[in-house]
C-alpha atoms as a PDB file:
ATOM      1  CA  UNK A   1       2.110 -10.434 -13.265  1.00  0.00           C
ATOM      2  CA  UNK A   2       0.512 -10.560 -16.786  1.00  0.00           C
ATOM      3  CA  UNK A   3       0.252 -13.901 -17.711  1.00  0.00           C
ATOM      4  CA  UNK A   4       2.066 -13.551 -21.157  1.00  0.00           C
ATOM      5  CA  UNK A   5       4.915 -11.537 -19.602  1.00  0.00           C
ATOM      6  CA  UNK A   6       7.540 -13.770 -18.626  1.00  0.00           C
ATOM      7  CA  UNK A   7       8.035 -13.682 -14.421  1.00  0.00           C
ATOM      8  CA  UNK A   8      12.035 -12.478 -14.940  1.00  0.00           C
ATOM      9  CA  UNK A   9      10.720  -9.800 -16.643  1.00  0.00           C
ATOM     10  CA  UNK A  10       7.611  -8.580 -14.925  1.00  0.00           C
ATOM     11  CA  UNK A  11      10.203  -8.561 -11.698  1.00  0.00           C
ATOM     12  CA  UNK A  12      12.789  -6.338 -13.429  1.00  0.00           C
ATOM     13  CA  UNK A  13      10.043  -4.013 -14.020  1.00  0.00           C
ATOM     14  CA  UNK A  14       9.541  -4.321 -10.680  1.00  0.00           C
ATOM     15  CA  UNK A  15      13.250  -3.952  -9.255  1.00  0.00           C
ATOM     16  CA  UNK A  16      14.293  -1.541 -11.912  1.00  0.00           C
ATOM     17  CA  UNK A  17      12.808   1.321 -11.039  1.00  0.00           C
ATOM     18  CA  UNK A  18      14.327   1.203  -7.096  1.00  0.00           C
ATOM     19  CA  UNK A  19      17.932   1.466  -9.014  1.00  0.00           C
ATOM     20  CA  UNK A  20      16.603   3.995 -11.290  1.00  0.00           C
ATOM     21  CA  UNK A  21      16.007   6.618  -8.770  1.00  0.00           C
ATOM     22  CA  UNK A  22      20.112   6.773  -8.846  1.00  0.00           C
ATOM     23  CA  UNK A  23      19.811   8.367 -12.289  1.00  0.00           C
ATOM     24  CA  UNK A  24      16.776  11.333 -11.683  1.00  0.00           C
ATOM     25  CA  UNK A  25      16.730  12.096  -7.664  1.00  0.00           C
ATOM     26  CA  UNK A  26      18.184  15.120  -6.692  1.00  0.00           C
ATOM     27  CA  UNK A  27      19.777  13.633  -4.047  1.00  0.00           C
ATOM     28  CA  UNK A  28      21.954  11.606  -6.422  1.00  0.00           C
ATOM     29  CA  UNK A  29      22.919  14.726  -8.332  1.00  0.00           C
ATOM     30  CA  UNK A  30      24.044  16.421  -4.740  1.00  0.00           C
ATOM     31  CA  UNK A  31      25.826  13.334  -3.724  1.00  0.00           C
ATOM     32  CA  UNK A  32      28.115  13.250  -6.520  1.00  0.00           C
ATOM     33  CA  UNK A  33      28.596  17.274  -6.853  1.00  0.00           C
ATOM     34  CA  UNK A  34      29.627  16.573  -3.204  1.00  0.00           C
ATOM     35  CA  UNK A  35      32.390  14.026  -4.726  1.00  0.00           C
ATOM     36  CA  UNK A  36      33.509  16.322  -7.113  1.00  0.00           C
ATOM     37  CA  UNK A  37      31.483  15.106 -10.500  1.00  0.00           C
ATOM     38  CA  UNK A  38      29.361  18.003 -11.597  1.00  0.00           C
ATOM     39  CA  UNK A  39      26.799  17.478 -14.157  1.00  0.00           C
ATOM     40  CA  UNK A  40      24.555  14.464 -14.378  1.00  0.00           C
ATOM     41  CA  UNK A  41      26.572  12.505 -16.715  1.00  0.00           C
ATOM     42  CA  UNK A  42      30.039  12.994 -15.043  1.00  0.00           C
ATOM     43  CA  UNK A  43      28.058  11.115 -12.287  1.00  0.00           C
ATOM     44  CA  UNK A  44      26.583   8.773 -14.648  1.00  0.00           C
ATOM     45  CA  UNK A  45      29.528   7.545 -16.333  1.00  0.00           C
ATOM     46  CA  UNK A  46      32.039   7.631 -12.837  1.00  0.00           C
ATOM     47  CA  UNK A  47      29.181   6.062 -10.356  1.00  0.00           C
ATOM     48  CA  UNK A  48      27.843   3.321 -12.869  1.00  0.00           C
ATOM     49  CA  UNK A  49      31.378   2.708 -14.222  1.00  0.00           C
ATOM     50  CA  UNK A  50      33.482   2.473 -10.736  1.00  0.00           C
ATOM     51  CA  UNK A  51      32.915  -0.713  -9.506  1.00  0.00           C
ATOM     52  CA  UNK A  52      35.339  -1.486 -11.887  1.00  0.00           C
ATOM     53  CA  UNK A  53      38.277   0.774 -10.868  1.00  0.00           C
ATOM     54  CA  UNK A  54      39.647   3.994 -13.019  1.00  0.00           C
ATOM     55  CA  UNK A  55      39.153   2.041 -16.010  1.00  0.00           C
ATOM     56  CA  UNK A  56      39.359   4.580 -19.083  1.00  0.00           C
ATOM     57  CA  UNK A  57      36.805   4.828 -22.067  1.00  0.00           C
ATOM     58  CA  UNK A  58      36.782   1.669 -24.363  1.00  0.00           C
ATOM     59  CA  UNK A  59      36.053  -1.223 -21.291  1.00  0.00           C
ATOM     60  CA  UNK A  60      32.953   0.902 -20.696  1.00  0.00           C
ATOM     61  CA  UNK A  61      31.822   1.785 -24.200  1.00  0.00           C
ATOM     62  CA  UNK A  62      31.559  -2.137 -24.591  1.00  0.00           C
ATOM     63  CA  UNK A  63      30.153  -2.850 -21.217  1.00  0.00           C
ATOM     64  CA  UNK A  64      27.463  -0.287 -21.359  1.00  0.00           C
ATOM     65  CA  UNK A  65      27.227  -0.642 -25.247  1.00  0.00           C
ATOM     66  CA  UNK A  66      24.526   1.407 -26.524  1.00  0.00           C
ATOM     67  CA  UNK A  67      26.677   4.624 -25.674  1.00  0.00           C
ATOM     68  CA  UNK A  68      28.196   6.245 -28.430  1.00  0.00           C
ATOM     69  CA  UNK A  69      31.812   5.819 -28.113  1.00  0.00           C
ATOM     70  CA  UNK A  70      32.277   9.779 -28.509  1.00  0.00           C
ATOM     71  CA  UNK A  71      30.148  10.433 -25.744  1.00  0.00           C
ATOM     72  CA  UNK A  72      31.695   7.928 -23.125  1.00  0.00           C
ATOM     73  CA  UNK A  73      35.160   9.338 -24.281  1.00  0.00           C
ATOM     74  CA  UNK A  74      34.005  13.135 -22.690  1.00  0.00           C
ATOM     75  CA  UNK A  75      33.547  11.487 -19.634  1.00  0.00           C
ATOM     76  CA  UNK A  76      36.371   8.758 -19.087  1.00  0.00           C
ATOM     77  CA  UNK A  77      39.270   9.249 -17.674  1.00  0.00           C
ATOM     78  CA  UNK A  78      38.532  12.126 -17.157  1.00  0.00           C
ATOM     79  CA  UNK A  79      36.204  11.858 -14.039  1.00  0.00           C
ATOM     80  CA  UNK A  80      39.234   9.955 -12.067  1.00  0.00           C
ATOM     81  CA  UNK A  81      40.799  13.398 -11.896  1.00  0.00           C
ATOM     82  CA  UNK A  82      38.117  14.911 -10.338  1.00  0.00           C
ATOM     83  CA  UNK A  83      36.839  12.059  -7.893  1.00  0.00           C
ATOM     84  CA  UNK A  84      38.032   8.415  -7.410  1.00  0.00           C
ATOM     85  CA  UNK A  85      36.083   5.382  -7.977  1.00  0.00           C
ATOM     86  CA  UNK A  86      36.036   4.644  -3.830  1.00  0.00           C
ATOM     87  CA  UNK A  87      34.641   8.374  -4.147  1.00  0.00           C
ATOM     88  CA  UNK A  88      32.242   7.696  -6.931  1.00  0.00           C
ATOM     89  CA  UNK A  89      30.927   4.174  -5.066  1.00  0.00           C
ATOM     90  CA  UNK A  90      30.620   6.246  -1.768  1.00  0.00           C
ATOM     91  CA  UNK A  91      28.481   8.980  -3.306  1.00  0.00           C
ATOM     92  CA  UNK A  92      25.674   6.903  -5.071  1.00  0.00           C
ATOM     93  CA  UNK A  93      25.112   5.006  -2.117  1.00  0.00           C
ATOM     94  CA  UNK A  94      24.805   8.082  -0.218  1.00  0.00           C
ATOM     95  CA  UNK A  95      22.146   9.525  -3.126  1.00  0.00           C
ATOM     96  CA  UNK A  96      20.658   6.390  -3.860  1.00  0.00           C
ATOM     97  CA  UNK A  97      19.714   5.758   0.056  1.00  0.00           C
ATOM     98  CA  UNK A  98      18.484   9.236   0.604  1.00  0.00           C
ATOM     99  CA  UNK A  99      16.667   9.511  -2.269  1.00  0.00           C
ATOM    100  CA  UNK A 100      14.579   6.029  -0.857  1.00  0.00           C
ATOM    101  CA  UNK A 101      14.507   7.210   2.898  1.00  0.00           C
ATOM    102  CA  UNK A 102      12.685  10.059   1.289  1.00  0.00           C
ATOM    103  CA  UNK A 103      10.623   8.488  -1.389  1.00  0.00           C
ATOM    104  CA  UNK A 104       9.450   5.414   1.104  1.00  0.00           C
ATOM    105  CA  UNK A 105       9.061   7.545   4.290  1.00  0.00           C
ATOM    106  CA  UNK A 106       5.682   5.905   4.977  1.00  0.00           C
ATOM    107  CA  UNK A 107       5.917   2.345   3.585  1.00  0.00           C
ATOM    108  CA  UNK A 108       6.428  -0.408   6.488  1.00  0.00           C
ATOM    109  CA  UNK A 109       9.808  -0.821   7.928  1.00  0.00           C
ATOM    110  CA  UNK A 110       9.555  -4.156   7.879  1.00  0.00           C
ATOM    111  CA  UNK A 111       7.906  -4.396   4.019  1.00  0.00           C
ATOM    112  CA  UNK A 112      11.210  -2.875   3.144  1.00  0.00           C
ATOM    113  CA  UNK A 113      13.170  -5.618   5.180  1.00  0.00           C
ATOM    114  CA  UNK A 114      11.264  -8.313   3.672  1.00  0.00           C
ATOM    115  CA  UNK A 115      12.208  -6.777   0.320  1.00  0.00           C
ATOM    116  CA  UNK A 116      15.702  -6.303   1.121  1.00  0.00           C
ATOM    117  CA  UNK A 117      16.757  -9.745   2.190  1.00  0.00           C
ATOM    118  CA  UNK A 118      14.678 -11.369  -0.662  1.00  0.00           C
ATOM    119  CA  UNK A 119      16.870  -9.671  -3.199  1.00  0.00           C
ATOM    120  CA  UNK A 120      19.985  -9.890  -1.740  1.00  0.00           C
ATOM    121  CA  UNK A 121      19.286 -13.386  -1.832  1.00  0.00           C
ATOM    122  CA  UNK A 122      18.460 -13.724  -4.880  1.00  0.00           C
ATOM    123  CA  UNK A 123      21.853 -11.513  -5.812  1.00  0.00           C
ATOM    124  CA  UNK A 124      24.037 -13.949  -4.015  1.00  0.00           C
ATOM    125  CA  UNK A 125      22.488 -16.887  -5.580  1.00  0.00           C
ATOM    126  CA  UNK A 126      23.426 -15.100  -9.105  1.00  0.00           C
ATOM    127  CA  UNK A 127      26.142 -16.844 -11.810  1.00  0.00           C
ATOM    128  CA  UNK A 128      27.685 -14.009 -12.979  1.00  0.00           C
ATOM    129  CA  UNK A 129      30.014 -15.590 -15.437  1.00  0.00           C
ATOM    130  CA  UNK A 130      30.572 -13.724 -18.381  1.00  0.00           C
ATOM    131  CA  UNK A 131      28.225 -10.813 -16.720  1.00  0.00           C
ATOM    132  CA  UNK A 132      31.202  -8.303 -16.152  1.00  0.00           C
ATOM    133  CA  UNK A 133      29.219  -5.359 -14.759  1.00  0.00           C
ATOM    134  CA  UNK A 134      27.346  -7.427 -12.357  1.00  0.00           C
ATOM    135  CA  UNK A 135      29.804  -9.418 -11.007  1.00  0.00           C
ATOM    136  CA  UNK A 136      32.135  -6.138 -10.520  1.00  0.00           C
ATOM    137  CA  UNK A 137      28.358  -4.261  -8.473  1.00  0.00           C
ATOM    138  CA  UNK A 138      28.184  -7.996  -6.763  1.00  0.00           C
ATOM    139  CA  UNK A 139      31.927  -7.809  -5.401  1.00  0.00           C
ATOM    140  CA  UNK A 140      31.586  -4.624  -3.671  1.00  0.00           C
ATOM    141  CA  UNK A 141      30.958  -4.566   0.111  1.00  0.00           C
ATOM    142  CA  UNK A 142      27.452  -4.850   1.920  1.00  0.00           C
ATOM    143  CA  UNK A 143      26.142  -1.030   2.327  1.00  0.00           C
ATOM    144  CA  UNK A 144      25.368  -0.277   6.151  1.00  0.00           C
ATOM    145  CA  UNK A 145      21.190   0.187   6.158  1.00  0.00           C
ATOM    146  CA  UNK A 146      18.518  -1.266   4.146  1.00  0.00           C
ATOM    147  CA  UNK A 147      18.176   1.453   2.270  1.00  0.00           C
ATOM    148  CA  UNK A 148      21.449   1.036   1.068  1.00  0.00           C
ATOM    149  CA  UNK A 149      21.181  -2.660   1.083  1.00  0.00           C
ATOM    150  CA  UNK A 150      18.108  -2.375  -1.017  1.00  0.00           C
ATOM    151  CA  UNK A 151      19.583  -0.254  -3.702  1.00  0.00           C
ATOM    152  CA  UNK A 152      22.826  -2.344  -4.163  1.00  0.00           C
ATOM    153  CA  UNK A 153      20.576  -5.433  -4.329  1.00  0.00           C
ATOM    154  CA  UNK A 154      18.669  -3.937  -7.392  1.00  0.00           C
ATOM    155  CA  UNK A 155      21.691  -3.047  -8.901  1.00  0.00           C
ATOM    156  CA  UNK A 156      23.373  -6.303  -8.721  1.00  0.00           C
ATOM    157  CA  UNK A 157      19.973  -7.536 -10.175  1.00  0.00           C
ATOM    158  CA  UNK A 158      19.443  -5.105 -12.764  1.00  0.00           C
ATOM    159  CA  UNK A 159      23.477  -5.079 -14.068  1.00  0.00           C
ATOM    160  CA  UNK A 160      22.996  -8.795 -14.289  1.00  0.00           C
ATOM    161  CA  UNK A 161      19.943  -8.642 -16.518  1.00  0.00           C
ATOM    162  CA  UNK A 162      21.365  -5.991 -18.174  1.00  0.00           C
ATOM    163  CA  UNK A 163      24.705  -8.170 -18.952  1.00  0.00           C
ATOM    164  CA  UNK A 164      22.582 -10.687 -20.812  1.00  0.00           C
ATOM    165  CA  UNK A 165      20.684  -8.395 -22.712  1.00  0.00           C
ATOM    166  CA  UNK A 166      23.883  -7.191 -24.277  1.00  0.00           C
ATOM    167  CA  UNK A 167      24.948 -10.639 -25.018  1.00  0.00           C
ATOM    168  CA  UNK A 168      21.604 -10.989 -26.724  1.00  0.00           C
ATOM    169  CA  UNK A 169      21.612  -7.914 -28.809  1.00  0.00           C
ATOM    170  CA  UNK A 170      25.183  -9.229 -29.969  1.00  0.00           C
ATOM    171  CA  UNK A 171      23.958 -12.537 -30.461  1.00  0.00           C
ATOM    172  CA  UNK A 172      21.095 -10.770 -32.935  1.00  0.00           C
ATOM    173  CA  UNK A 173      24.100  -9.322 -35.118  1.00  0.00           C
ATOM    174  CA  UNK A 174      23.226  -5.329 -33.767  1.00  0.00           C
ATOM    175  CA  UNK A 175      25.464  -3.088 -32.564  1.00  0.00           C
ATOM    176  CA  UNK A 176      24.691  -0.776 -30.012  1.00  0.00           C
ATOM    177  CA  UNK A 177      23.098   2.488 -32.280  1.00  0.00           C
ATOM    178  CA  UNK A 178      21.553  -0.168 -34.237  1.00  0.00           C
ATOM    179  CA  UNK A 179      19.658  -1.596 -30.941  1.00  0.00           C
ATOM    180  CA  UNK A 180      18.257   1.894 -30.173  1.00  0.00           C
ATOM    181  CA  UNK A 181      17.233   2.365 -33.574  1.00  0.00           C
ATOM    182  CA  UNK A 182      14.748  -1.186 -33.588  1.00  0.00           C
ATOM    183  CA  UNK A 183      13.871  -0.178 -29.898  1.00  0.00           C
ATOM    184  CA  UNK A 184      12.501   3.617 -31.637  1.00  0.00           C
ATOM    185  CA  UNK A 185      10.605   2.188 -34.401  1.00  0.00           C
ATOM    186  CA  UNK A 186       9.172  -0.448 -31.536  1.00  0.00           C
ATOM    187  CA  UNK A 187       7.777   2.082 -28.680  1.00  0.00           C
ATOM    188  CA  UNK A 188      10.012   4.817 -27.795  1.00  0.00           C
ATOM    189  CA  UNK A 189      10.432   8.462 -29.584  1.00  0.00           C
ATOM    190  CA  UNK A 190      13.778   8.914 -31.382  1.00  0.00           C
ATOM    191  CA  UNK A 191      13.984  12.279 -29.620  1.00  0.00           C
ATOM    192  CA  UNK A 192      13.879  11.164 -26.284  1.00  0.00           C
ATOM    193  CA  UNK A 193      16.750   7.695 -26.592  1.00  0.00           C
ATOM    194  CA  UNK A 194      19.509   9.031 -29.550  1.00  0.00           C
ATOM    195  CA  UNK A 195      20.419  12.190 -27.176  1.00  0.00           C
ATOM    196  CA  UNK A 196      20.801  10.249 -24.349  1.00  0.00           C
ATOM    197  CA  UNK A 197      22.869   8.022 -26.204  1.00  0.00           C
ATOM    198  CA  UNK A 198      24.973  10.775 -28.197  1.00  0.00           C
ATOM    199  CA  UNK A 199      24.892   9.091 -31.685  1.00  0.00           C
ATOM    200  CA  UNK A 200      24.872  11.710 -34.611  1.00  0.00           C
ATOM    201  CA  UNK A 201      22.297  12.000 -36.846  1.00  0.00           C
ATOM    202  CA  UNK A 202      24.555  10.306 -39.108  1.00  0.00           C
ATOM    203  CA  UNK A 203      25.360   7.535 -37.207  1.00  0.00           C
ATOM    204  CA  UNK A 204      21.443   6.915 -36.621  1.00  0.00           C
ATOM    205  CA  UNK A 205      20.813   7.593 -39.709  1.00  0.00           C
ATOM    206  CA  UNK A 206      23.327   4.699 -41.243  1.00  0.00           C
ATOM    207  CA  UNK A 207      22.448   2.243 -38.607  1.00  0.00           C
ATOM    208  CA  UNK A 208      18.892   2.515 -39.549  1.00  0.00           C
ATOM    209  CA  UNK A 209      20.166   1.412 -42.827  1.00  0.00           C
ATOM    210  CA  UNK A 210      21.990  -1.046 -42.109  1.00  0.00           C
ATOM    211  CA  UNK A 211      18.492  -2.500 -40.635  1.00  0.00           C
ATOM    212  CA  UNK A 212      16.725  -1.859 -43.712  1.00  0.00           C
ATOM    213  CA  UNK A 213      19.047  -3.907 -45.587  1.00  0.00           C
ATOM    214  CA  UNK A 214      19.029  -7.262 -43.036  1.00  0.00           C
ATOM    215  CA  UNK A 215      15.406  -6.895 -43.537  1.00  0.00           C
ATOM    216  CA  UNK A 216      14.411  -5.786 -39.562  1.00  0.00           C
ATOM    217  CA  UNK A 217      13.178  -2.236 -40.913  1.00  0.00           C
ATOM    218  CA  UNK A 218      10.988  -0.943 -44.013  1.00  0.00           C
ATOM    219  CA  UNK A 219      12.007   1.902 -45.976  1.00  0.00           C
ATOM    220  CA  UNK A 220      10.036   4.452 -43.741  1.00  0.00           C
ATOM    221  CA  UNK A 221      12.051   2.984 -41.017  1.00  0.00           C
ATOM    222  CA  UNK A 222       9.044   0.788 -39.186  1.00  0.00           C
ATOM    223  CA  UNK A 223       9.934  -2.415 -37.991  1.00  0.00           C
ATOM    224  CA  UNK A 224       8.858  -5.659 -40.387  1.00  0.00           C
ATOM    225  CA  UNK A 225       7.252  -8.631 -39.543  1.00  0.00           C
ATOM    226  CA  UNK A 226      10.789 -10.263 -39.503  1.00  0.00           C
ATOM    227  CA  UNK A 227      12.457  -7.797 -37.514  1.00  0.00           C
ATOM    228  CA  UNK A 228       9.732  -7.635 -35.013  1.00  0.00           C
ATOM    229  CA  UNK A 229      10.033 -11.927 -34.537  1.00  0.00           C
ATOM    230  CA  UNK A 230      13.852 -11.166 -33.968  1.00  0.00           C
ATOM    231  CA  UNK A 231      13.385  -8.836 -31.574  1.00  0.00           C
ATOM    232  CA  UNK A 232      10.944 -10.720 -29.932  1.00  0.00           C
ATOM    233  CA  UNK A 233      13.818 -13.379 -29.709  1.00  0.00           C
ATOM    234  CA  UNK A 234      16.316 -11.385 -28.250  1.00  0.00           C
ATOM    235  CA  UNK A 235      13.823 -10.063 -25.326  1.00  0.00           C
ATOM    236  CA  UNK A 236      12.908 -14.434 -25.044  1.00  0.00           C
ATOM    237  CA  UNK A 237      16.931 -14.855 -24.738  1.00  0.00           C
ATOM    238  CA  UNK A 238      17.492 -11.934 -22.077  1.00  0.00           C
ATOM    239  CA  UNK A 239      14.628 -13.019 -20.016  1.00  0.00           C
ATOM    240  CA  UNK A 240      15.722 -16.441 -20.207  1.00  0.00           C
ATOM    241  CA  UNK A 241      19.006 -15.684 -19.025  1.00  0.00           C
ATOM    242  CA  UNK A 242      17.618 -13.608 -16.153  1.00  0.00           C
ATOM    243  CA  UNK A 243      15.203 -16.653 -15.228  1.00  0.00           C
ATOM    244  CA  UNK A 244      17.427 -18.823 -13.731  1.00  0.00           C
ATOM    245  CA  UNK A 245      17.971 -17.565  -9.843  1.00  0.00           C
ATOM    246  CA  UNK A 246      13.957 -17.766  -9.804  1.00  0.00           C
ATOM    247  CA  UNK A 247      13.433 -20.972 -10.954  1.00  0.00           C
ATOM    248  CA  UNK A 248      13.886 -22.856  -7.666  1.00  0.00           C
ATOM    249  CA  UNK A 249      11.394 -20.124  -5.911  1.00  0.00           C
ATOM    250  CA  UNK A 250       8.435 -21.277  -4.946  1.00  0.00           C
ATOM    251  CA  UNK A 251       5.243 -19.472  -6.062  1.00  0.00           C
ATOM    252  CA  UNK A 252       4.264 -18.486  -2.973  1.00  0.00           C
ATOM    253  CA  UNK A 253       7.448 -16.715  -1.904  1.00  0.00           C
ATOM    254  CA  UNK A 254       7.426 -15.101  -5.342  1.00  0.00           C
ATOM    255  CA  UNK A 255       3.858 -13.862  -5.100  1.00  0.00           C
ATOM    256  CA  UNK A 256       4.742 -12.036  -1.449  1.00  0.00           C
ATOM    257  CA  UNK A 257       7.902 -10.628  -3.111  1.00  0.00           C
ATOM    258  CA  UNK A 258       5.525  -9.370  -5.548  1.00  0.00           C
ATOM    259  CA  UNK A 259       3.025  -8.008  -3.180  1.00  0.00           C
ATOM    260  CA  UNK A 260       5.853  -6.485  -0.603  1.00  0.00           C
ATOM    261  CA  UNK A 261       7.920  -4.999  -3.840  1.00  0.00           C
ATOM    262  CA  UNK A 262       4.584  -3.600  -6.128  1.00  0.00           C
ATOM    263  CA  UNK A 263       4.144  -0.528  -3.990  1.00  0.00           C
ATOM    264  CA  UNK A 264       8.015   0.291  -3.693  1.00  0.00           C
ATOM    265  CA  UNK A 265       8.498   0.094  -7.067  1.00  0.00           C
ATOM    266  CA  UNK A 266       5.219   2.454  -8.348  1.00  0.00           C
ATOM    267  CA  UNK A 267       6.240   4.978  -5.621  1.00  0.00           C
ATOM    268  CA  UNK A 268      10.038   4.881  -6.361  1.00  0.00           C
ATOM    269  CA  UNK A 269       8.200   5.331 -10.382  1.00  0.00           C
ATOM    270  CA  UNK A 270       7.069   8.483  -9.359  1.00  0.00           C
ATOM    271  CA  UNK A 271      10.505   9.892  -9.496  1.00  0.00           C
ATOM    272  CA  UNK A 272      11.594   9.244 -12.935  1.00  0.00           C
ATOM    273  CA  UNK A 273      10.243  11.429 -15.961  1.00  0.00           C
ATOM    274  CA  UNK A 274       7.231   9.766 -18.011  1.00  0.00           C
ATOM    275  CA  UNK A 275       9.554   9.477 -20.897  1.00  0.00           C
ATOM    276  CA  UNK A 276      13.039   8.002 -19.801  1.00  0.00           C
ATOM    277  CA  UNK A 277      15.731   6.335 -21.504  1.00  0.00           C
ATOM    278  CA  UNK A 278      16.741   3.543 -19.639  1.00  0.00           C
ATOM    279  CA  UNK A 279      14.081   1.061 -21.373  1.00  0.00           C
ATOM    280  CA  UNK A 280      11.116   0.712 -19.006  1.00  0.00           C
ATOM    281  CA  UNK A 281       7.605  -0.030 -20.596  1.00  0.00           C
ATOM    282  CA  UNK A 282       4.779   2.858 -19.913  1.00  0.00           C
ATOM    283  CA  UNK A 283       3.183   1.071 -17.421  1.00  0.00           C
ATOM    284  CA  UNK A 284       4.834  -1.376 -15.457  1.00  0.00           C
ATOM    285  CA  UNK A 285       4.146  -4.548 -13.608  1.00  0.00           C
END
């Protein structure tokens, strides 16, 4: 791990990527056209969203928050007509787990183990107060096999980072187009995040704005000094939040964690596209 990177985040680059294969395997997209949810973001919305029951749009517009409300409206309620939530949990374990059993068919058995009972560990030591998403993804049952085991443990983990970046981003002042607007003049192309996220151009267009007038963009729509220091404080506040369930590690365990988990994680890299939207550096670890 890079010495200037902080160790919570250098691991969620690590972890990330295991629960990421969920989003761009094709044996995610077959599990949940099995269920009933055709087209990637029907799964999206119902398999992310169901560990907290047939809730309908605006609970998940605020717990995913950089989703343009518009867009999460298309999807909920309306996936609970065409597959439950017990349907939707069912079928991305199913995906996630097959997708791995392929992707790690020649790493260890017991590398994998290792893996697997370090982060579940670390999921049941988490305080999820006020971390809605991942205490809903920690609630839910043990998965039978590690594959399983291993993807619900990076979910838990990832949710639970993901929780506190939210409550850092509001904690900046930005809303949720506004975040994807500093994160585009930072390192990621416009054309491959505001699609993703369904804002109009006129919604982009406004937030970025909005930023120009609190001073964290120039006119051309590059981040300034200023806004780049805030940012840099809200990533400092989400890592610190995600620090604490690793503080009482010792460095040894957390160096073989890193050792066992570096390979998973660059072959389980392979399957997402070079360009993704779910916030990844270029390179990680």
């Amino acid at each position: 791990m890079a010495d200037l990177v902080h160790p919570a985040r250098a691991l969620w680059w690590l972890f990330e990527p295991v629960h990421a294969v969920t989003y761009f395997s094709p044996e995610g997209r077959a599990a949940y056209e099995a269920a009933g949810l055709r087209g990637s973001w029907r799964g999206y919305f119902a398999g992310r969203a169901a560990p907290l029951g047939a809730v309908d749009a605006p609970p998940v517009t605020a717990a995913f928050f950089s989703f343009a409300p518009s867009m999460v409206e298309r999807a909920l309620p309306d996936v609970w007509s065409r597959a439950t939530p017990e349907a939707a949990l069912a079928a991305r374990t199913t995906g996630a787990a097959a997708a791995l059993e392929r992707l790690l068919e020649h790493v260890k058995p017991e590398q994998i183990e290792r893996v697997t009972d370090r982060l579940e560990r670390a999921a049941a030591e988490l305080d999820c107060a006020g971390r809605v998403l991942a205490a809903a993804n920690a609630a839910l049952p043990r998965p039978e096999g590690v594959l399983g085991r291993l993807w619900q443990a990076t979910t838990v983990m990832r949710e639970h980072r993901g929780d506190g970046h939210v409550a850092a981003l509001v904690g900046a002042g930005l809303d949720g187009c506004e975040a994807l607007v500093v994160r585009c003049s930072l390192d990621v192309r416009r054309d491959s995040m505001q699609p993703y996220r369904g804002w109009t151009d006129e919604e982009w267009d406004a937030a970025t704005e909005r930023l120009v007038e609190r001073g964290w963009l120039t006119g051309r729509g590059t981040i300034t000094e200023c806004g780049r220091i805030r940012h840099q404080s809200l990533e400092a506040a989400t890592d610190l939040a995600a620090a604490r369930v690793w503080e009482g590690c010792r460095r040894a365990e957390l160096d073989r964690l890193v050792e066992d988990l570096r390979p998973i994680s660059a072959i389980c890299r392979t399957a997402l596209p070079p360009i993704n939207p779910i916030g990844l550096p270029a390179m990680a670890g």
